[in-house]
Protein backbone atom coordinates (compact mmCIF):
# COMPACT_ATOMS: atom_id res chain seq x y z
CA UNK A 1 45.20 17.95 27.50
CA UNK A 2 43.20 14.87 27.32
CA UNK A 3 39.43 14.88 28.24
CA UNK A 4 38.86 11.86 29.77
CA UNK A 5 34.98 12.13 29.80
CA UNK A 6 35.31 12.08 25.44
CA UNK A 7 38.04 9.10 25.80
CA UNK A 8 35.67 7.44 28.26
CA UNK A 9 32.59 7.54 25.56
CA UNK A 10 35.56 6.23 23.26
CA UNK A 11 35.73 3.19 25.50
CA UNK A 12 32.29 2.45 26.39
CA UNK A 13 31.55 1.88 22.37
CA UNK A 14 34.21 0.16 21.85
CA UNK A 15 33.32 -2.21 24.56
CA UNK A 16 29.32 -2.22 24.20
CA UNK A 17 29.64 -2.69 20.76
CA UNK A 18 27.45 0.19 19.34
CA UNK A 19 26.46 4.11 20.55
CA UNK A 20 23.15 2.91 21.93
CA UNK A 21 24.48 -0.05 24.73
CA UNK A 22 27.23 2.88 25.42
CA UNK A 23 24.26 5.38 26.05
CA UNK A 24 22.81 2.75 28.34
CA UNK A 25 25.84 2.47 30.40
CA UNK A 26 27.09 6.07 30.92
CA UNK A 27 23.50 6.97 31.74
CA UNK A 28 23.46 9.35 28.86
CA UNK A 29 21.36 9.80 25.65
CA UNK A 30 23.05 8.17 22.43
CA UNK A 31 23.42 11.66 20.93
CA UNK A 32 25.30 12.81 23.70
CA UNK A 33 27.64 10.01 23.41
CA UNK A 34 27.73 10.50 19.49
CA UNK A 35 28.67 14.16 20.28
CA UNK A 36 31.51 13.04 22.41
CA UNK A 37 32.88 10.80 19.75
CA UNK A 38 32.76 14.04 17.60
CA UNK A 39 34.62 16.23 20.26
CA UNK A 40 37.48 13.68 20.48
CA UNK A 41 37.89 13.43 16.69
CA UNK A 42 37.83 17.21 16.11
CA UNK A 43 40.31 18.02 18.97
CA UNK A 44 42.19 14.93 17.30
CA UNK A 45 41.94 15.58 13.93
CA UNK A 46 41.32 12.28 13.01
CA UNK A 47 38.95 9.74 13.74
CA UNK A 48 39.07 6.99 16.41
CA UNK A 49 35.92 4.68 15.60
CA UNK A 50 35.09 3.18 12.11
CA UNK A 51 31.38 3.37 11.46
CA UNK A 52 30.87 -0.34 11.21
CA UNK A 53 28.37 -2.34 13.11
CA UNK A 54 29.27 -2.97 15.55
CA UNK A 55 31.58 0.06 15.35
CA UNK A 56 35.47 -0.27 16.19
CA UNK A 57 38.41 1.31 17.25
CA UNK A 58 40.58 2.74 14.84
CA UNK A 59 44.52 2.58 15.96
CA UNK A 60 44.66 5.92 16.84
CA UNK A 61 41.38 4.91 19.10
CA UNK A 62 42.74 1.64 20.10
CA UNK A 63 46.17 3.66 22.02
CA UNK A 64 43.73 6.33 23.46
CA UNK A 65 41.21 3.47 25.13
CA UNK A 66 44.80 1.64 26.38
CA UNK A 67 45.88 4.83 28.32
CA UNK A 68 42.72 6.17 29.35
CA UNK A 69 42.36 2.35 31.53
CA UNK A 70 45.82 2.46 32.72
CA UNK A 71 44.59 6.38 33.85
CA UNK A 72 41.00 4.76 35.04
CA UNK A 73 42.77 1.98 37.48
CA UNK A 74 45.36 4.19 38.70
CA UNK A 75 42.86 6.89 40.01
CA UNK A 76 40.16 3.94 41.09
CA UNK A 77 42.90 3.01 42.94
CA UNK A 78 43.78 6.40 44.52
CA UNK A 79 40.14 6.47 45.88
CA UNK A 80 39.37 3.11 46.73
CA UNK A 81 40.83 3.93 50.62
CA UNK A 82 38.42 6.94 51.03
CA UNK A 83 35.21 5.71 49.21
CA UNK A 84 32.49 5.14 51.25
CA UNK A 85 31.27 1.94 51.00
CA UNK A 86 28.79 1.41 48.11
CA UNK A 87 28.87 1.36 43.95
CA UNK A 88 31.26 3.61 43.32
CA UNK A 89 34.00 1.86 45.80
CA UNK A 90 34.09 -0.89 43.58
CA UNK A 91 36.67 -0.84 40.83
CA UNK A 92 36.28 -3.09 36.89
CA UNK A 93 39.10 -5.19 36.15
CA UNK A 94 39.11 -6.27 32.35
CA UNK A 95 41.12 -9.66 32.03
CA UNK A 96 41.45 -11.92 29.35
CA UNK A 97 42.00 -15.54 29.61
CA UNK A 98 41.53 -18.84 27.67
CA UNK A 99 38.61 -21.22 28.47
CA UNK A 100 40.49 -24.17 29.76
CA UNK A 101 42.05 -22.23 32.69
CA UNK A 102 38.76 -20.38 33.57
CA UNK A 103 37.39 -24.11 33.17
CA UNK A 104 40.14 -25.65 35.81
CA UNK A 105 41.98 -23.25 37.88
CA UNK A 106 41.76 -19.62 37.33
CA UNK A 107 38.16 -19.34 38.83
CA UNK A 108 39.65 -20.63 42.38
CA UNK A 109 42.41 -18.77 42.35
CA UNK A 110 41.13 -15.29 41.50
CA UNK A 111 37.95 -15.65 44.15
CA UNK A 112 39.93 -14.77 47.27
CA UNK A 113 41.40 -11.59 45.59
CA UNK A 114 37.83 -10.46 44.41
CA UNK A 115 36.08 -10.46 47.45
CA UNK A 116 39.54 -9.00 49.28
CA UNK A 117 39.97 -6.29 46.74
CA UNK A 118 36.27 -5.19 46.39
CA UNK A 119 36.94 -5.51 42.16
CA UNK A 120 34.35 -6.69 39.62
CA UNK A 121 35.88 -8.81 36.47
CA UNK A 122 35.31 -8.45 32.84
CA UNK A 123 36.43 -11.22 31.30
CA UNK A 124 36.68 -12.11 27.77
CA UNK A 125 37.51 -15.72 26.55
CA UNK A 126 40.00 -16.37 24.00
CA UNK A 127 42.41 -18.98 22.65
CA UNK A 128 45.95 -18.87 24.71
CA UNK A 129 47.30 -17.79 21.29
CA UNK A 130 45.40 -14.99 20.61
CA UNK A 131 44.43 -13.30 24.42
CA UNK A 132 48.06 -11.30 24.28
CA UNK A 133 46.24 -9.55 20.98
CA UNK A 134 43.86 -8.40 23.46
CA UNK A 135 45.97 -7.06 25.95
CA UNK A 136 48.06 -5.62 23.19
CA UNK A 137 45.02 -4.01 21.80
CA UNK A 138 44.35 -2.28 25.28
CA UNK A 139 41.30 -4.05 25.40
CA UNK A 140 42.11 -5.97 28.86
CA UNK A 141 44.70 -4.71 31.67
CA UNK A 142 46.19 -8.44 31.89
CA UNK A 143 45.80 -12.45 30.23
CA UNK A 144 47.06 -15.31 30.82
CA UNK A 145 48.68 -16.43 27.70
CA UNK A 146 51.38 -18.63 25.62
CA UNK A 147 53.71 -16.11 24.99
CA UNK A 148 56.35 -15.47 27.30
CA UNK A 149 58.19 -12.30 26.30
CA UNK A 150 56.73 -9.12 27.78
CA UNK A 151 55.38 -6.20 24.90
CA UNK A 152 56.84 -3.04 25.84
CA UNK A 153 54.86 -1.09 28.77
CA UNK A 154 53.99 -4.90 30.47
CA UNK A 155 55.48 -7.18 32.27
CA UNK A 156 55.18 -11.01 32.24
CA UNK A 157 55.53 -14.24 35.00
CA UNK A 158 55.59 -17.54 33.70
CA UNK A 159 52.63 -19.53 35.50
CA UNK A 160 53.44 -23.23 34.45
CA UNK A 161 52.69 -25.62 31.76
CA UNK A 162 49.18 -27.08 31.13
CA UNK A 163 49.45 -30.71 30.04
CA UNK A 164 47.08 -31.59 27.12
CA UNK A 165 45.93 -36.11 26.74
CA UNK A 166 44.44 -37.01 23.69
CA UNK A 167 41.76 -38.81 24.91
CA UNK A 168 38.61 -40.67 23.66
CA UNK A 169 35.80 -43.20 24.99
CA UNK A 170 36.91 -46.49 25.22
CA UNK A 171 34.09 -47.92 22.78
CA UNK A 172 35.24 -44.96 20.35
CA UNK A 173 38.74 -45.72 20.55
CA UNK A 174 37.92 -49.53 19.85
CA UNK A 175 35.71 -48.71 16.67
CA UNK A 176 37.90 -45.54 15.44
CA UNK A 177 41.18 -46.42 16.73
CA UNK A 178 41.75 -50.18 16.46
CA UNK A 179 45.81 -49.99 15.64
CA UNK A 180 45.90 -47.08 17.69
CA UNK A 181 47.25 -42.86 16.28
CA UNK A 182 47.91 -43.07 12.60
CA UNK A 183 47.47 -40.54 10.11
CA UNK A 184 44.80 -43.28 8.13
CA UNK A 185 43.14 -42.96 11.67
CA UNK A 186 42.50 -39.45 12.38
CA UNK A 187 41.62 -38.63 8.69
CA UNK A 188 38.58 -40.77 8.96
CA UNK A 189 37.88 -40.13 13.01
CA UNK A 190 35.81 -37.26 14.11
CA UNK A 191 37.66 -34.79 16.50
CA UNK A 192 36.12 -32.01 19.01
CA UNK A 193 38.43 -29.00 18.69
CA UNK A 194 36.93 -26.10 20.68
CA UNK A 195 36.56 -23.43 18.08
CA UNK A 196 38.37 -22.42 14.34
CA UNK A 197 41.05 -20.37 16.24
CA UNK A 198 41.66 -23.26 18.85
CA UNK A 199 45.38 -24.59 17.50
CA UNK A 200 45.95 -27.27 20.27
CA UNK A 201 44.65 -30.24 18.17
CA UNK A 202 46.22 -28.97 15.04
CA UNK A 203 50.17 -28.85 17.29
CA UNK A 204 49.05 -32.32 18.79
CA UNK A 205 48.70 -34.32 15.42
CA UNK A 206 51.78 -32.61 13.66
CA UNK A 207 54.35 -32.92 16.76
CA UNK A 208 52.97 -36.94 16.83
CA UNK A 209 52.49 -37.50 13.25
CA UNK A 210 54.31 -34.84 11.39
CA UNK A 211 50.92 -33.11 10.32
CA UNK A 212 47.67 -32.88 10.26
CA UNK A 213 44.61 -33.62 8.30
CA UNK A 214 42.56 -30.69 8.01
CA UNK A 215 39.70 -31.95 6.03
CA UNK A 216 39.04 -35.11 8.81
CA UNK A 217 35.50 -34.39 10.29
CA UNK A 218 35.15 -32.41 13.37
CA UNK A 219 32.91 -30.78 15.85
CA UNK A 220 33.32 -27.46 17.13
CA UNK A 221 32.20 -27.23 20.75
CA UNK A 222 33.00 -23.88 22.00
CA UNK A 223 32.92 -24.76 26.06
CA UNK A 224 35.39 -26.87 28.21
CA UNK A 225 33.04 -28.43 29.92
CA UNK A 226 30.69 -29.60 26.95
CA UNK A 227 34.05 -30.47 25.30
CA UNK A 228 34.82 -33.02 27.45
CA UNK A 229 31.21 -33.84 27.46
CA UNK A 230 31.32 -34.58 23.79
CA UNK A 231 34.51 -36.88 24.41
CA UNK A 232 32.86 -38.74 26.70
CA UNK A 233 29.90 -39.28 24.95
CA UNK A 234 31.84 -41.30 21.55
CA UNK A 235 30.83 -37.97 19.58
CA UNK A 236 34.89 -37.89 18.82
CA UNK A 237 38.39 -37.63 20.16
CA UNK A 238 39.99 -34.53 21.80
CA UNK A 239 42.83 -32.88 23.61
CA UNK A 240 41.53 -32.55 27.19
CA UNK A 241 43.57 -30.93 29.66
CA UNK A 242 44.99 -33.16 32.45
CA UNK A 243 42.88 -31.24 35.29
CA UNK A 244 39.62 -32.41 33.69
CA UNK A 245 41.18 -36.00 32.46
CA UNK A 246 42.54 -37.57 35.70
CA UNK A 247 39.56 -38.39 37.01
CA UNK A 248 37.82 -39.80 34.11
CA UNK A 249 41.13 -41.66 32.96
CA UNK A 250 41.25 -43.39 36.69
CA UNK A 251 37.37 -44.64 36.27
CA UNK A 252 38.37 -46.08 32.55
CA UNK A 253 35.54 -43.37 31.53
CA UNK A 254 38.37 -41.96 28.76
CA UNK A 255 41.60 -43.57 27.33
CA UNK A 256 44.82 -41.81 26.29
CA UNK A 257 45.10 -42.49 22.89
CA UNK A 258 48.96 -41.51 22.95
CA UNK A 259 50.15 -42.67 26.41
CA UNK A 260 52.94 -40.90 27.98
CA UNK A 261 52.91 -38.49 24.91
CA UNK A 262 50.99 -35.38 26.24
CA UNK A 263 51.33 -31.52 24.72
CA UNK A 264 52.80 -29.38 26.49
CA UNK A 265 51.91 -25.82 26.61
CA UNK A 266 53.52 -23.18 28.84
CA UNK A 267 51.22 -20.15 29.87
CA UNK A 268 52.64 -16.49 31.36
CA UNK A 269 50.32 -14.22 32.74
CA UNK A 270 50.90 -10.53 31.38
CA UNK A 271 49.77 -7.11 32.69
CA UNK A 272 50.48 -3.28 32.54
CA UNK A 273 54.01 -2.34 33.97
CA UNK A 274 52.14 0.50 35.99
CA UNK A 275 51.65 0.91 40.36
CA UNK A 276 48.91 -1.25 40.34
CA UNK A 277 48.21 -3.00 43.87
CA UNK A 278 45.51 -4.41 42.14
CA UNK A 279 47.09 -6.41 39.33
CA UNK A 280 50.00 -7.02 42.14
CA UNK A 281 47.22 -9.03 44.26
CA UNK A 282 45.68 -10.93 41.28
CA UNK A 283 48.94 -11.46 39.77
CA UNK A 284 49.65 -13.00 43.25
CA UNK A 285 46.88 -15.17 43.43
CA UNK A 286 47.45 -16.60 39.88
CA UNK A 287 51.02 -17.06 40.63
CA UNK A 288 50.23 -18.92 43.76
CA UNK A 289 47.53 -21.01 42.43
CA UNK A 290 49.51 -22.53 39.34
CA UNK A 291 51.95 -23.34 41.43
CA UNK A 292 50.17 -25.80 42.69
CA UNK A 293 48.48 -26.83 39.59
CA UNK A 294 50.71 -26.59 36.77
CA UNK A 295 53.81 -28.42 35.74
CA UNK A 296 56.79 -26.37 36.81
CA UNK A 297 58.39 -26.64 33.32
């Protein structure tokens, strides 16, 4: 039998990022949570943290954290009709979902469900490529992501498909861009990408031009909004998603660089196949909200 108090310790590392933070949030000294660790490994007989810094599940570790949530929303669940109003009626909700829909339309659409559902987020940001690793990892109960196909234990709704412009300034475009996308162009041009895992550009250039130059000069502006800041400023040329564009393509603030040639990328949101009203209403809410957003296909 599982003791959930040593798999909870387990968790709290993992997600602090060290014994002390953990010690912090369980309201308990950082030996005590040390000791915990221990208890779990001997009754184990292997370990479930590497002693790094910050410390880390092992894969052994990484299963037991994934369970003990499912086990932790389940029961928050079971108790969230008779808790007396206060802290501990409030459940955590650990979500993972790239910055461009947190940017546009997840915000909106989750808001109603919070403040219906009494439920705190954590959220952690990722690339649409790489939040299923998350949710794979048992780090986050659901993420929106690229992937379609449901892992085993989760199931998956397509949302809709977020439409990507290349876009720069129109003075940029003029001094950069004179004979418009060529591979001459955008080996010389500086680009904003978001971050070294962000593959959007990268797809972009090789679907229009049949690759792309990696060594070309670019800034890495980890923020949507800055992003588009940065395009709109002649620092470079970006993929900006068509929620943020419209507006600034219908002032002549941006121009599309590849008219009527947008990327396409289809997002699913994925969750935990368990009895969860919870991940029911959000699921709901995202569902309902893309609708309305997103291209259908």
């Amino acid at each position: 039998m599982l003791d959930y108090k040593l798999l909870e310790a387990l968790a709290a590392v993992a997600d602090e990022g060290g014994f002390e933070r953990a010690a912090r949030r369980l309201n308990l000294t950082q030996s005590a949570v040390s000791q915990r660790i221990r208890q779990l490994e001997d009754a184990l007989g292997q370990p479930v943290l590497s002693r790094g810094k910050p410390p880390r599940p092992t894969e052994h570790g990484r299963a037991l954290i994934a369970h003990a949530r499912r086990v932790a929303l389940l029961e928050a669940e079971l108790n969230a009709g008779s808790a007396a109003p206060g802290a501990a009626s409030w459940r955590t909700l650990p979500l993972a979902v790239n910055a461009d829909s947190l940017a546009t339309w997840f915000t909106a659409a989750v808001l109603p469900a919070l403040r219906r559902e009494r439920v705190t987020l954590d959220l952690k940001v990722a690339d649409q490529e790489l939040t299923f690793g998350l949710l794979r990892a048992g780090e986050v109960a659901g993420c929106v992501a690229t992937r379609q196909t449901p892992m085993q234990g989760c199931r998956a709704r397509f949302l809709g498909v977020m439409r990507y412009h290349c876009l720069a300034a129109p003075d940029f475009a003029r001094e950069f861009f004179p004979h418009g996308l060529t591979m001459d162009t955008v080996g010389c041009a500086p680009a904003v990408v978001f971050n070294r895992d962000d593959t959007v550009h990268d797809r972009f250039l090789e679907r229009a031009l049949g690759r792309s130059p990696r060594q070309a000069p670019r800034h890495h502006v980890p923020d949507s909004e800055r992003f588009v800041d940065f395009v709109l400023g002649g620092a470079g040329y970006g993929l900006v998603p068509h929620l943020q564009a419209e507006a600034h393509l219908r002032a002549g603030r941006l121009v599309d660089l590849a008219p009527g040639n947008p990327l396409l990328v289809p997002l699913s949101w994925h969750c935990w196949a368990v009895p969860s009203a919870l991940l029911a209403a959000v699921e709901a809410a995202l569902a309902e909200a893309a609708g309305r957003v997103l291209l259908a296909a």
